[in-house]
Protein backbone atom coordinates (compact mmCIF):
# COMPACT_ATOMS: atom_id res chain seq x y z
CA UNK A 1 98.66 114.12 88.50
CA UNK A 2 95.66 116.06 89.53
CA UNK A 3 92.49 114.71 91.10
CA UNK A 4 89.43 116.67 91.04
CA UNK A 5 86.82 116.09 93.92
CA UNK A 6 83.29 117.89 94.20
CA UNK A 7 83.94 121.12 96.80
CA UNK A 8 81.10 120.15 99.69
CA UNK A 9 81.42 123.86 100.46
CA UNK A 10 80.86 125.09 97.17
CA UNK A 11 78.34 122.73 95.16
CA UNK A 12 79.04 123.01 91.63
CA UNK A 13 82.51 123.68 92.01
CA UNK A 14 85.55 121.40 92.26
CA UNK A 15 88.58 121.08 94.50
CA UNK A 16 92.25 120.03 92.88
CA UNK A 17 94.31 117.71 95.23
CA UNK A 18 98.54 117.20 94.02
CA UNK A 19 98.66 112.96 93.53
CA UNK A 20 102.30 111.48 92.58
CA UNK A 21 102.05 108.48 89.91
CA UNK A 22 105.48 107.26 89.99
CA UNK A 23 106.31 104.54 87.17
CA UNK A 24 110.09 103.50 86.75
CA UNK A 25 110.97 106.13 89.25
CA UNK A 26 109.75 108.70 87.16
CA UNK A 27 106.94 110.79 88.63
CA UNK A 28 104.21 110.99 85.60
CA UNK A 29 102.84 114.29 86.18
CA UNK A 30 106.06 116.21 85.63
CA UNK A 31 107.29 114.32 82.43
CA UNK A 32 106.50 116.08 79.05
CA UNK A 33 107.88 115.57 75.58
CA UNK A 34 110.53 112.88 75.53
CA UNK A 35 109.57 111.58 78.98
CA UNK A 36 106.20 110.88 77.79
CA UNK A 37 106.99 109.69 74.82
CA UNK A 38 109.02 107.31 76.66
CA UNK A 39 106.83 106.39 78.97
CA UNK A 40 103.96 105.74 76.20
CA UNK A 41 106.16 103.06 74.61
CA UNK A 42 106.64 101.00 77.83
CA UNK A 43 103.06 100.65 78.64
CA UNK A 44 100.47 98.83 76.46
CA UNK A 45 96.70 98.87 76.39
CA UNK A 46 93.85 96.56 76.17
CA UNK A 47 90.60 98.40 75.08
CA UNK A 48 87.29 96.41 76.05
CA UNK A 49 86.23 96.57 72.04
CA UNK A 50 88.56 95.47 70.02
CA UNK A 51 86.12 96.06 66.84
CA UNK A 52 85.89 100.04 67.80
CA UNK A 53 89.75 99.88 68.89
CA UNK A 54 91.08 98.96 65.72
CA UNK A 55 90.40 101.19 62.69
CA UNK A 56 88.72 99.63 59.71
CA UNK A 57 90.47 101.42 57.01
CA UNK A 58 93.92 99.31 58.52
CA UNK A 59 94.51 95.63 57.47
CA UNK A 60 96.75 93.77 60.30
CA UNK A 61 99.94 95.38 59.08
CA UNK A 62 99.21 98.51 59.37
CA UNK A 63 97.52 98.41 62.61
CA UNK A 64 100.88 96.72 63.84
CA UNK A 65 103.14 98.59 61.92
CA UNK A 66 102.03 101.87 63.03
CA UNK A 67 103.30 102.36 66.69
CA UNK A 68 106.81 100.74 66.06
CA UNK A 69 106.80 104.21 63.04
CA UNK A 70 105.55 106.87 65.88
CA UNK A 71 108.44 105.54 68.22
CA UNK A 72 111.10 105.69 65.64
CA UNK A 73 111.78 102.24 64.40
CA UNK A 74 113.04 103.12 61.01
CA UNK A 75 113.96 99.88 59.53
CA UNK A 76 111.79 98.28 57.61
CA UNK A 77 113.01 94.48 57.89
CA UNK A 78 113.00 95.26 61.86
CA UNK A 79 109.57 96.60 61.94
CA UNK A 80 108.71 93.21 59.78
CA UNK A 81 109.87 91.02 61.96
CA UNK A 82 108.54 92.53 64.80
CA UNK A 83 104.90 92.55 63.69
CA UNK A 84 105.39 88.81 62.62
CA UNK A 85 107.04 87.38 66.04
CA UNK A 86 103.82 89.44 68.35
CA UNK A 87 101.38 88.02 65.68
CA UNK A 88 102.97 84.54 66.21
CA UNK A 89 103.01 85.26 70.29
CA UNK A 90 99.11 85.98 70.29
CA UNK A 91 98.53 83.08 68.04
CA UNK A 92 97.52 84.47 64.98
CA UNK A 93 98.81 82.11 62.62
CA UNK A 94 100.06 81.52 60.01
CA UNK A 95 100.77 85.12 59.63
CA UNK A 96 100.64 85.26 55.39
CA UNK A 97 97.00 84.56 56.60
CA UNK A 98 96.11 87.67 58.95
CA UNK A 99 98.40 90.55 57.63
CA UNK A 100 96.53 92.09 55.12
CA UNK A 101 92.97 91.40 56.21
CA UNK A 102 91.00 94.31 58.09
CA UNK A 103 89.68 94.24 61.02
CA UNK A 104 86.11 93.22 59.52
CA UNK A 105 86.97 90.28 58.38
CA UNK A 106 88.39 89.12 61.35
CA UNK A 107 86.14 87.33 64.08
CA UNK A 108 85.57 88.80 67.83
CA UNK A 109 88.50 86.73 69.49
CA UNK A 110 91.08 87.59 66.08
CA UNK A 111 90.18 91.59 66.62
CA UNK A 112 91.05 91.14 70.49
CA UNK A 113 94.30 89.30 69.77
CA UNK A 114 94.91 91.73 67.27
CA UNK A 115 94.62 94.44 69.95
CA UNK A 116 96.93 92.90 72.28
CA UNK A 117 99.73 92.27 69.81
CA UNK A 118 99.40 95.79 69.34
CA UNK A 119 99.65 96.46 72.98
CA UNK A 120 103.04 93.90 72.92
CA UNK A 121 104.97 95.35 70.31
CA UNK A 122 107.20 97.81 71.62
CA UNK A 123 107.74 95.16 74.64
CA UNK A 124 105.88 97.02 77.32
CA UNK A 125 106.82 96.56 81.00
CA UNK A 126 102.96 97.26 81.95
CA UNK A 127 99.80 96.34 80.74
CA UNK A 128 96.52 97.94 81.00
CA UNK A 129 93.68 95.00 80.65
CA UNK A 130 90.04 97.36 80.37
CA UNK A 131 87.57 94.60 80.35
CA UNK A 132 89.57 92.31 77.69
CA UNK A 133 87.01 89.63 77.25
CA UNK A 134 83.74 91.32 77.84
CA UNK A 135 82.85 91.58 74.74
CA UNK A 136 83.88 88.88 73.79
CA UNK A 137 81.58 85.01 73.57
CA UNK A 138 81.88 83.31 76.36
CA UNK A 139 83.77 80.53 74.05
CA UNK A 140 86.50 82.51 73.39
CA UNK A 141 87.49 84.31 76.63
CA UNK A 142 88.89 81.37 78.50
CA UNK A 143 91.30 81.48 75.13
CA UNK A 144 92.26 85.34 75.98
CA UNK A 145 92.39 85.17 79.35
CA UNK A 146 94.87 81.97 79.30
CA UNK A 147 96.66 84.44 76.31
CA UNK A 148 97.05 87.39 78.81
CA UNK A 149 98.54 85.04 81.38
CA UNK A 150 100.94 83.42 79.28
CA UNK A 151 102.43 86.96 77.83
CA UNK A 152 102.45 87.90 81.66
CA UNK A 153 104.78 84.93 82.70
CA UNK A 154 106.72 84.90 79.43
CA UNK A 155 107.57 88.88 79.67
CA UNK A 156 107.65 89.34 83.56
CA UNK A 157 104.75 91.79 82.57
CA UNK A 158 102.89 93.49 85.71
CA UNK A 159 99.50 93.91 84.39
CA UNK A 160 96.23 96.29 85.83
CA UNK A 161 93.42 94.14 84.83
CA UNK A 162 89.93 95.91 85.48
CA UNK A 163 86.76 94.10 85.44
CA UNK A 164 83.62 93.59 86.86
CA UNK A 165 83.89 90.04 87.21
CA UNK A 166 85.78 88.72 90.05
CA UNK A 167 85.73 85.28 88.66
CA UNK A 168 88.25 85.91 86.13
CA UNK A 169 90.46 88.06 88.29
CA UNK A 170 92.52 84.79 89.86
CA UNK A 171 94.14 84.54 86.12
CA UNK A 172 96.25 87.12 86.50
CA UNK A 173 95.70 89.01 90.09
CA UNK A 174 98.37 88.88 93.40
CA UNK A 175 95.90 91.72 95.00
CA UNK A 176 92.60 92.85 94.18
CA UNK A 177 91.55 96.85 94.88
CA UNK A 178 87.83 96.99 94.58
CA UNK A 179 85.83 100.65 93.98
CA UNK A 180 83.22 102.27 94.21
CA UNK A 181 81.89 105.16 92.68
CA UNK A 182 85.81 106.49 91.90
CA UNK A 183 86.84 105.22 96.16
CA UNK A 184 88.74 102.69 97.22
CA UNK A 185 86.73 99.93 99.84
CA UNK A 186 88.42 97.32 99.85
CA UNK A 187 91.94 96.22 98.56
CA UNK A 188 93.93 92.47 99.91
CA UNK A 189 95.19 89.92 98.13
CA UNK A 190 93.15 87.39 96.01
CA UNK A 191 92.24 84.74 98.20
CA UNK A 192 91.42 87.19 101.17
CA UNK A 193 88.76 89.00 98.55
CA UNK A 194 87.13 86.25 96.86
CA UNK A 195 87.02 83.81 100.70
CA UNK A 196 86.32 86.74 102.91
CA UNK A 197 85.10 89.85 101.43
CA UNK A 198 84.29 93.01 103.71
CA UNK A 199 82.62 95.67 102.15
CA UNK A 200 79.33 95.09 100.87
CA UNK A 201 79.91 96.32 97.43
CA UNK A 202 82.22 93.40 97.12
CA UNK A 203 79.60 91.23 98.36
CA UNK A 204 77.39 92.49 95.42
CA UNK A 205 80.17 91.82 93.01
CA UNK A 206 80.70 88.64 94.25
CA UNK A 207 77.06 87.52 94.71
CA UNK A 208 76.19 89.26 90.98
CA UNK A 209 78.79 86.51 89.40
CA UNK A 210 77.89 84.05 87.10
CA UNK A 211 78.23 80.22 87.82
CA UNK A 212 77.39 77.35 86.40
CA UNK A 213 75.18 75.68 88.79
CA UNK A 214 71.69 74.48 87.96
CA UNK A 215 70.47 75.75 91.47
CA UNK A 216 70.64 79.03 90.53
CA UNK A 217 67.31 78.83 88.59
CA UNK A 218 65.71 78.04 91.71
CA UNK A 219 67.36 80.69 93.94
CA UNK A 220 66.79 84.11 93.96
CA UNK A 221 69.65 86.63 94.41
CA UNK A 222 69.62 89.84 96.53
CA UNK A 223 71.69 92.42 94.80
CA UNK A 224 71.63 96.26 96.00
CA UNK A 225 68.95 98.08 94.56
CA UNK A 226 69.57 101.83 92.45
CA UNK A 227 72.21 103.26 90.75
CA UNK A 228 75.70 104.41 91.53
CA UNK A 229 76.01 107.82 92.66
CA UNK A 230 76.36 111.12 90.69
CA UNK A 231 80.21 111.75 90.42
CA UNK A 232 79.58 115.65 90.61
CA UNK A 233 77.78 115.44 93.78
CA UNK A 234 78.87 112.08 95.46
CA UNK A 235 77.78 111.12 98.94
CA UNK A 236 79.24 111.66 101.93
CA UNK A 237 80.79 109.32 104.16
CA UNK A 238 80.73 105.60 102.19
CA UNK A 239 79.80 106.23 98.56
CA UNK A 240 77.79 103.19 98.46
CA UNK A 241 75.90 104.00 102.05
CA UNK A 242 72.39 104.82 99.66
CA UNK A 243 72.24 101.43 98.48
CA UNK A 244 73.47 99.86 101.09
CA UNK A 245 71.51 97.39 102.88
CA UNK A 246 74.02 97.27 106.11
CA UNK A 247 74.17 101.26 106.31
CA UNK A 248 72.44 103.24 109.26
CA UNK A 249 72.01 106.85 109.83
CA UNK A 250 74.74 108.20 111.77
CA UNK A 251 75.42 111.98 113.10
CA UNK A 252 79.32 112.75 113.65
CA UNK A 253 80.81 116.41 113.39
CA UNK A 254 84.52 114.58 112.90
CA UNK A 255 85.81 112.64 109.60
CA UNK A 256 88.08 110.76 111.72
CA UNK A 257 86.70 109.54 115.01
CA UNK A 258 88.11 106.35 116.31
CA UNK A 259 85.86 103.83 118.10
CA UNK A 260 86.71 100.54 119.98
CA UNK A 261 84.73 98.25 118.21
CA UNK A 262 82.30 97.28 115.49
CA UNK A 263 79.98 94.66 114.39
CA UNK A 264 80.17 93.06 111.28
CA UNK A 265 76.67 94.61 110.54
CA UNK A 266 77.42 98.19 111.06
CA UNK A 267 80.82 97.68 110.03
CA UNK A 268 80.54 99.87 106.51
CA UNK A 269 79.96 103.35 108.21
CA UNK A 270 83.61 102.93 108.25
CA UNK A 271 86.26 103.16 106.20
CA UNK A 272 90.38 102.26 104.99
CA UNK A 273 92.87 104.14 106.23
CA UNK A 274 96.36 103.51 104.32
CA UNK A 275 96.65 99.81 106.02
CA UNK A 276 96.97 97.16 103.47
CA UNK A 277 93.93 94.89 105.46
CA UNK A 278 91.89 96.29 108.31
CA UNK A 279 90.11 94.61 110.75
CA UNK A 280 86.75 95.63 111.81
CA UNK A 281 87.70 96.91 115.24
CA UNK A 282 90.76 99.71 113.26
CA UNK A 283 88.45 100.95 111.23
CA UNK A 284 87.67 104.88 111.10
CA UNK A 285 84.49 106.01 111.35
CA UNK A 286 83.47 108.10 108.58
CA UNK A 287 79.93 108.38 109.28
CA UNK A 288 77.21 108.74 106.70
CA UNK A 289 75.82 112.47 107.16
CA UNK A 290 77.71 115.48 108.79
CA UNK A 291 76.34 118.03 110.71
């Protein structure tokens, strides 16, 4: 895999940097043909709209049917009973009642379960999870998230669930990896994010959640003010440093100067280096602005 950075030396140009993506011991970015089609077939995904993931002119069926034909299941009884046992497994009985309606007639939390019987059907060893309730009511996504977990458990399924809501994440999450503006800043596992988060941004994300608590009509919340960074010209140092209510101007010709010690305050000049948790005194500076 390739990832493309701005050049700082160059603006309008971009730098390519060699990444390995290793799944089942096979490194993604050299597979082609067979190996991807492979690979395709072991992981599922969970698109955040299930209405604009599932095309209208399908009923259920089809929708189902239609990956087990592109990866070669030829029977017709097989593909059958396949489509009827992941309808069954995302609850969407009886089936008689589902397989030939389109994806219209079907209600928010039926086009989502829908999707993820699609994403189950060739018995995936990964999931993909792209916002899988946010568009969904907020009656309904305590039923898909409780879904999700069970297929996890029942499949041995390792899942990449991506949200912006940290409240949901303790469904399915062992570790949490929070970022920013396309960076890591801050990755431990659940408990250690949601009790005692670092970074600032994860403050945000944490402070920005939802509760139900009557007190919060008579609180007032401090969130960062602006808007996340242009991708194409990012800044330097910590990505979030402009909205950043901790950050403070800082002058360093090196990207990685070690100090001794840092208070919690001026702690996000800094950033991870490839240590699972750091504290604030291993941090490496990054500063905010390079001479």
């Amino acid at each position: 895999m390739r990832k493309i950075e701005p050049d700082e030396n160059h603006p309008g140009a971009v730098q390519t940097y060699h990444r390995e993506v290793v799944f089942e011991d096979l490194d993604l970015a050299e597979l082609d043909g067979k190996g991807l089609h492979t690979y395709h077939s072991l992981v599922g995904y969970v698109q955040q709209d299930p209405y604009g993931a599932l095309p209208p002119f399908m009923n259920v069926r089809k929708i189902l049917e239609e990956p087990l034909i592109v990866n070669g299941v030829k029977s017709k009884e097989e593909r059958d009973q396949r489509i009827r046992k992941s309808m069954e497994e995302v609850k969407l009985t009886p089936v008689e009642d589902f397989l030939e309606k389109f994806p219209h007639m079907l209600s928010g939390g039926q086009q989502q379960r829908v999707v993820i019987a699609r994403a189950m059907i060739m018995g995936p060893k990964f999931l993909v999870a792209d916002e899988p309730v946010s568009m969904l009511d907020a009656s309904v996504r305590v039923e898909i998230l409780k879904l999700l977990r069970g297929l996890q458990e029942t499949h041995n399924l390792s899942v990449i669930y991506i949200t912006h809501d940290l409240s949901t994440v303790s469904y399915f999450s062992e570790r949490i990896f929070v970022m920013y503006a396309g960076n890591l800043v801050e990755k431990a596992n659940v408990r250690q994010v949601l009790d005692h988060p670092l970074h600032p941004y994860t403050m945000a994300l944490l402070t920005g959640t939802s509760e139900p608590d009557a007190r919060n009509a008579e609180t007032f919340k401090e969130l960062p003010p602006g808007e996340p960074p242009s991708l194409v010209n990012p800044p330097t140092g910590c990505r979030f440093h402009p909205r950043c209510s901790k950050a403070i101007q800082v002058y360093v010709r090196s990207r990685n100067l070690r100090i001794s010690s840092l208070s919690r305050d001026i702690l996000w000049l800094a950033g991870y280096t490839n240590n699972e948790r750091m504290r604030p005194w291993q941090f490496i500076l990054l500063g905010l602005y390079y001479q």
